[in-house]
C-alpha atoms as a PDB file:
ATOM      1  CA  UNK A   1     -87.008 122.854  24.814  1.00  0.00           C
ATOM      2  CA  UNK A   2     -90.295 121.570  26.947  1.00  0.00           C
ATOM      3  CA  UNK A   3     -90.919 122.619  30.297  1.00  0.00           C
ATOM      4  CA  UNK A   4     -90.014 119.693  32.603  1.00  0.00           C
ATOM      5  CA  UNK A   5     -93.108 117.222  32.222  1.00  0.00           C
ATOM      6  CA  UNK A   6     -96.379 117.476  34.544  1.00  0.00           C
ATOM      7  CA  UNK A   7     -98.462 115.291  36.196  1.00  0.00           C
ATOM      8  CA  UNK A   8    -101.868 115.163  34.458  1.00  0.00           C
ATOM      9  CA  UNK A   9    -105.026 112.817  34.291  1.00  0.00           C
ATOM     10  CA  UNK A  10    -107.650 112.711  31.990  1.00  0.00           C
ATOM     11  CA  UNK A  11    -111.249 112.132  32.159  1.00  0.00           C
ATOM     12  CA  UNK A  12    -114.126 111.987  29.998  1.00  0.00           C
ATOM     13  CA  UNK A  13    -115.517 114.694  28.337  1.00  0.00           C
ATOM     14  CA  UNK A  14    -119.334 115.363  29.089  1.00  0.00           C
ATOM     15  CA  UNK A  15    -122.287 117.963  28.047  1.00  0.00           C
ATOM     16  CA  UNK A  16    -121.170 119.834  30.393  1.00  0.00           C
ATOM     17  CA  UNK A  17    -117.403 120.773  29.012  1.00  0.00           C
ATOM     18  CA  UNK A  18    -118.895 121.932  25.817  1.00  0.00           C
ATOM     19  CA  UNK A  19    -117.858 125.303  25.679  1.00  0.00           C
ATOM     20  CA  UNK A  20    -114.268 124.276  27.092  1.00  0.00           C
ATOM     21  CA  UNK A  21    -114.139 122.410  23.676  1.00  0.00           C
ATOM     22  CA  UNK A  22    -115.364 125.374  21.628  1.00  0.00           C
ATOM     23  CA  UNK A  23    -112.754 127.602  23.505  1.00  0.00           C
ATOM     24  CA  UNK A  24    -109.694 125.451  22.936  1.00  0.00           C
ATOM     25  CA  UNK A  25    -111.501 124.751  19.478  1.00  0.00           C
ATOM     26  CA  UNK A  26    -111.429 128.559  18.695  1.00  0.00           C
ATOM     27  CA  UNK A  27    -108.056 129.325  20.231  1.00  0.00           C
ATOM     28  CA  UNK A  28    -106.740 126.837  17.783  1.00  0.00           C
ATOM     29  CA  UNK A  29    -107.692 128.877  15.154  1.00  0.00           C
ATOM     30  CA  UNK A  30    -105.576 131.943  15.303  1.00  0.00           C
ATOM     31  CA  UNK A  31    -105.593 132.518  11.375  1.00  0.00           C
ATOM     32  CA  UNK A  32    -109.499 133.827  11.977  1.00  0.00           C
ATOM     33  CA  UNK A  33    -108.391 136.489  14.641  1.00  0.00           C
ATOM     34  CA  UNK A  34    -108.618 139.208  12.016  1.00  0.00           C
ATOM     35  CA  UNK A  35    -112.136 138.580  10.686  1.00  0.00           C
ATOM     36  CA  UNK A  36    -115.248 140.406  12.061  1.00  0.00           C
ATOM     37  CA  UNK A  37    -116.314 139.335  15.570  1.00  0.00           C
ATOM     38  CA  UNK A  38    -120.127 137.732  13.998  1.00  0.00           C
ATOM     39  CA  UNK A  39    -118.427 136.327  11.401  1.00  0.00           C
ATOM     40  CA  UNK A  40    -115.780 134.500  13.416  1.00  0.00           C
ATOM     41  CA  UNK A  41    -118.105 133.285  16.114  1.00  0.00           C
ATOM     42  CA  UNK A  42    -120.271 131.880  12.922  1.00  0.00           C
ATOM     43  CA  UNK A  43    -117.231 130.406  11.260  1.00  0.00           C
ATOM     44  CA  UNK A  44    -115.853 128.554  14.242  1.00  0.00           C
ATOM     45  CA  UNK A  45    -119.188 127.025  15.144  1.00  0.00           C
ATOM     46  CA  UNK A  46    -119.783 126.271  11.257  1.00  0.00           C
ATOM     47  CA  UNK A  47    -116.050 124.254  11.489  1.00  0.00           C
ATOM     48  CA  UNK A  48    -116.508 122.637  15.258  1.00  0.00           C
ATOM     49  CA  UNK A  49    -119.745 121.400  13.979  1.00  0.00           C
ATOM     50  CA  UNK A  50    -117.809 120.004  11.030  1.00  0.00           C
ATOM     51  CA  UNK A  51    -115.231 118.250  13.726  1.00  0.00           C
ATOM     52  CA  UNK A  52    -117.152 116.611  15.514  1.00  0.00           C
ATOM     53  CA  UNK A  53    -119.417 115.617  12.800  1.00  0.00           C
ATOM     54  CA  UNK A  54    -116.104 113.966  11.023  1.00  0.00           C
ATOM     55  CA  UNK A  55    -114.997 112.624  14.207  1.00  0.00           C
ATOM     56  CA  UNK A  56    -117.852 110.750  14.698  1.00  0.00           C
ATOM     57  CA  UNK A  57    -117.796 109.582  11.007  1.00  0.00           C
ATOM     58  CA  UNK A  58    -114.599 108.136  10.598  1.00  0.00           C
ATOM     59  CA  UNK A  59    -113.270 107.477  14.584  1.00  0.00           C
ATOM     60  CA  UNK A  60    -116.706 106.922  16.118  1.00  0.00           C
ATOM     61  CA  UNK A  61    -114.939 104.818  19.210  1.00  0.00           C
ATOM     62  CA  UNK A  62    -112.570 107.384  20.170  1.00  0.00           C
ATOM     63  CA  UNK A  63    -112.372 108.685  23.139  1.00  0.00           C
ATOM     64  CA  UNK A  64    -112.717 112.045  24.055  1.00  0.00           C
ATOM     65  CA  UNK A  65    -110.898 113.340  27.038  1.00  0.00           C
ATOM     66  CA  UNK A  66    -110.390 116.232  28.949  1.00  0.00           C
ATOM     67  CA  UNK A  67    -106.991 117.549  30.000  1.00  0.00           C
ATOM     68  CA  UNK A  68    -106.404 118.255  33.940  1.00  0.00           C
ATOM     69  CA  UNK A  69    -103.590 119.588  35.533  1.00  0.00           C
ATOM     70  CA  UNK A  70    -103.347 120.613  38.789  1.00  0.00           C
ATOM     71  CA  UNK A  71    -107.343 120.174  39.289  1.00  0.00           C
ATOM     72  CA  UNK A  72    -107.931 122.115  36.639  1.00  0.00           C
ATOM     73  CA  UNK A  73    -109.153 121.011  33.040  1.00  0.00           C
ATOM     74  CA  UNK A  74    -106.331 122.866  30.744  1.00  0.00           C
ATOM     75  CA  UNK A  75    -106.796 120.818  27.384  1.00  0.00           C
ATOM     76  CA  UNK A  76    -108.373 117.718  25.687  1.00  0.00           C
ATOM     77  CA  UNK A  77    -107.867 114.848  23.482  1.00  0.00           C
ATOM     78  CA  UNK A  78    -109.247 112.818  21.213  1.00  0.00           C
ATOM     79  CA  UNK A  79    -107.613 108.995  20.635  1.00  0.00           C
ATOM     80  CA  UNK A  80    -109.044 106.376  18.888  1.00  0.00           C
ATOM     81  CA  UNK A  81    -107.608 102.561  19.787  1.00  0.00           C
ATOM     82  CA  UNK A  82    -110.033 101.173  18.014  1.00  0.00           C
ATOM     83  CA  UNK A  83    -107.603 100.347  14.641  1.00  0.00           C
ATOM     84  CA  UNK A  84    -104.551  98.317  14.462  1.00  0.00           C
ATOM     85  CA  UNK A  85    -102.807 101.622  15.279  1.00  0.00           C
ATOM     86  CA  UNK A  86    -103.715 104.372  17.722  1.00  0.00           C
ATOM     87  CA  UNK A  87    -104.372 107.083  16.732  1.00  0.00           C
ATOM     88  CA  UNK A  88    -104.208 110.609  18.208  1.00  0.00           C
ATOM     89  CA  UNK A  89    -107.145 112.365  16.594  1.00  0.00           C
ATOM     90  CA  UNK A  90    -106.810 115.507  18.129  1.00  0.00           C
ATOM     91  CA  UNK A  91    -104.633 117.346  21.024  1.00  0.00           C
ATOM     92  CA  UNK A  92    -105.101 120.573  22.521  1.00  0.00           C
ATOM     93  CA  UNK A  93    -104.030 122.658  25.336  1.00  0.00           C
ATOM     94  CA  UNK A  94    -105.209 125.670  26.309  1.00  0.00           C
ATOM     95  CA  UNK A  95    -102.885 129.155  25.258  1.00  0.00           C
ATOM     96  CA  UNK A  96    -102.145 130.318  28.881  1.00  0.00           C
ATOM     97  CA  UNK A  97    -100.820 126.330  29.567  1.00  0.00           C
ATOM     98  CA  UNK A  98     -98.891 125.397  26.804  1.00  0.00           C
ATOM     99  CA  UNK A  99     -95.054 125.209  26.995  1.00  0.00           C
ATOM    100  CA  UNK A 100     -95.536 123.514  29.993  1.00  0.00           C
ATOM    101  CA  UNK A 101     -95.260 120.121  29.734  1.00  0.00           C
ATOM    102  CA  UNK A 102     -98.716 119.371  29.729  1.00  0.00           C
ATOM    103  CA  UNK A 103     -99.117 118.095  25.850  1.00  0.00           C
ATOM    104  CA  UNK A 104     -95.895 115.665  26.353  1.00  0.00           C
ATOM    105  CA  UNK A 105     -96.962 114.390  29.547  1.00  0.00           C
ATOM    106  CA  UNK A 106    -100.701 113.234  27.532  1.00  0.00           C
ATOM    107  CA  UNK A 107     -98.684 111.973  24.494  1.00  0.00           C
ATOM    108  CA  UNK A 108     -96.367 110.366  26.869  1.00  0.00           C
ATOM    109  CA  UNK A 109     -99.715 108.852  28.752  1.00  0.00           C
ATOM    110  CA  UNK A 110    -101.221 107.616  25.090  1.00  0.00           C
ATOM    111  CA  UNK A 111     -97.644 106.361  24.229  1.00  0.00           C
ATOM    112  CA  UNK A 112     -97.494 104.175  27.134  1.00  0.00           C
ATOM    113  CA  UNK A 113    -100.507 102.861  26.549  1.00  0.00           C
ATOM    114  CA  UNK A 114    -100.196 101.389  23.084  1.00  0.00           C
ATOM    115  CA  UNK A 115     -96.911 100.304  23.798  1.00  0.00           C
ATOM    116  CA  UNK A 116     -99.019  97.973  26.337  1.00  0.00           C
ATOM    117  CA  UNK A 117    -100.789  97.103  23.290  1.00  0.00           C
ATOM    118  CA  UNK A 118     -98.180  96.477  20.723  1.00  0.00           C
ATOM    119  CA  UNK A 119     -99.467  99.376  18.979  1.00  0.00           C
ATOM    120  CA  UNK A 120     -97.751 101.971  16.645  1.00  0.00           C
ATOM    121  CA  UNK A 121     -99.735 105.623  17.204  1.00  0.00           C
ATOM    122  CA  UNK A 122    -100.220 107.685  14.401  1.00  0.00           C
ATOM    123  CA  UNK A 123    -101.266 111.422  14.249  1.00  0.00           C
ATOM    124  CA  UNK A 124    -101.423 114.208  11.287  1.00  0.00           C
ATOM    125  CA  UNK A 125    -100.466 117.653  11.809  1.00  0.00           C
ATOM    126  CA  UNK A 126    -100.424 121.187   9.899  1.00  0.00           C
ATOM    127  CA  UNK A 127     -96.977 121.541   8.468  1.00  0.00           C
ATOM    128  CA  UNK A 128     -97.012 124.989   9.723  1.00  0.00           C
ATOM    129  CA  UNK A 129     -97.668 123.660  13.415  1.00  0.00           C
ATOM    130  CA  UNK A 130     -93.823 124.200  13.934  1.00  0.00           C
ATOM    131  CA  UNK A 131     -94.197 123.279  17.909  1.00  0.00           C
ATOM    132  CA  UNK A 132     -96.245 120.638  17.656  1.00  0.00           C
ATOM    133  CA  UNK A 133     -93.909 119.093  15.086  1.00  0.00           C
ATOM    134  CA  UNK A 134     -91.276 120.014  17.154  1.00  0.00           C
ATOM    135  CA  UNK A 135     -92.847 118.352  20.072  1.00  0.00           C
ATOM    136  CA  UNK A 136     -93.676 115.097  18.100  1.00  0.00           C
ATOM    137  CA  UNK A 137     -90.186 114.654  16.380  1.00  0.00           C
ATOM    138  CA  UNK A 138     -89.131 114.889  20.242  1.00  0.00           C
ATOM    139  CA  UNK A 139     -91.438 112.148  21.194  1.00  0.00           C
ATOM    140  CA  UNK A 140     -89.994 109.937  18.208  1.00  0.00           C
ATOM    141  CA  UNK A 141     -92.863 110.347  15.617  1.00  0.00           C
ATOM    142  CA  UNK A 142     -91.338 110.517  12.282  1.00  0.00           C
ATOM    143  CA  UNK A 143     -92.991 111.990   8.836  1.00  0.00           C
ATOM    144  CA  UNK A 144     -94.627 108.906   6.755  1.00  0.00           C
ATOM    145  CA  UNK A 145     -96.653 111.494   4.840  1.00  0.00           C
ATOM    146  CA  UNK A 146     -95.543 114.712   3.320  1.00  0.00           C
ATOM    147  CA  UNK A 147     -97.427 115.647   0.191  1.00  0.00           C
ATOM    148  CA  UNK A 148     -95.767 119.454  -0.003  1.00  0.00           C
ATOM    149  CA  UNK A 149     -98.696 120.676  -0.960  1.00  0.00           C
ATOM    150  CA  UNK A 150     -99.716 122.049   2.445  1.00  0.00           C
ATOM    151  CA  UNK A 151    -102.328 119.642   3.801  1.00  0.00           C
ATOM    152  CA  UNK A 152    -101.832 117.743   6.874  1.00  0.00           C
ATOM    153  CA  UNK A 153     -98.664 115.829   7.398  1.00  0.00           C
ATOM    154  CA  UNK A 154     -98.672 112.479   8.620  1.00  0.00           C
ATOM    155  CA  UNK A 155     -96.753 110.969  11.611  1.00  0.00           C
ATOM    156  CA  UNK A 156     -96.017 107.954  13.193  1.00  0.00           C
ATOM    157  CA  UNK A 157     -93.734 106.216  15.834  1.00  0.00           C
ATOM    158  CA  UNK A 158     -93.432 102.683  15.514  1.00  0.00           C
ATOM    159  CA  UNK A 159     -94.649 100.215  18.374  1.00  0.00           C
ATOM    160  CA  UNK A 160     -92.795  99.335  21.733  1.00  0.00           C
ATOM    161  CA  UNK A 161     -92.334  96.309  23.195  1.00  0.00           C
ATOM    162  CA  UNK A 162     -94.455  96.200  26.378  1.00  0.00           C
ATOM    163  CA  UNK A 163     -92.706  96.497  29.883  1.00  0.00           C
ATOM    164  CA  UNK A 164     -93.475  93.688  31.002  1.00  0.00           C
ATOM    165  CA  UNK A 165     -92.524  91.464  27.577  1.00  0.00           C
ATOM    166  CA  UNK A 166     -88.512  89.747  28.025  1.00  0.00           C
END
């Protein structure tokens, strides 16, 4: 069960929130805890780099947003409305504030908004990412895209009508 939902905003991310990024990038990463400190700090930089290089490739008008909560930044995301669909590129929240609400509330955010849109919003996710899964089953994402083989799993919830639509 989620903590009961907070309010959050997002802005932009900037230059400046750089090493925010490579922190939540890195903390994302648990499975690299074990190696050598040089090795790891190489590693992560080698696979941000690679992020944000494939980011750019194949959703080059996403936007990339930083996570606030209670005035301070906590997370970030990465959507892309660009494509018949929305999609959520990438979602992260900081260790010390997850389980509190604060991923649901920016899904719920992202949600809203393509439902404005007519959009469905599609995401992938590690198989073995058993709270995010958790968390997007919740939300009413459903697998499209299980291969079994290990590899990212894909999910999607199907579009809303708009509020404001009879």
């Amino acid at each position: 069960m989620h903590a009961t939902q907070v309010e959050i905003s997002r802005r932009p991310a900037a230059a400046a929130d750089d090493q925010l990024i490579a922190d939540l990038f890195a903390e994302s990463r648990p499975d690299l805890d074990l190696l050598p400190p040089d090795t790891r700090a190489t590693l992560l930089d080698l696979q941000l780099r690679a992020q944000r290089a494939h980011h750019a490739v194949a959703h080059p008008d996403a936007r990339h947003e930083i996570l606030v909560a209670e005035g301070r930044d906590v997370g970030r995301i990465v959507v892309d409305v660009s494509a018949p669909e929305t999609r959520i590129v990438d979602l992260v929240v900081a260790r010390e504030h997850r389980r509190q609400g604060i991923a649901t509330a920016a899904l719920t955010d992202v949600l809203a908004e393509a439902g404005e849109r007519s959009q469905p919003v599609g995401l992938s996710v590690w198989p073995t990412n058993h709270p995010a899964l958790d968390l997007y089953t919740g939300l009413g994402f459903e697998v499209v895209v299980d291969r079994g083989d290990g590899t990212h799993i894909e999910m999607r919830r199907e579009a809303s009508e708009p509020k404001d639509r009879p």
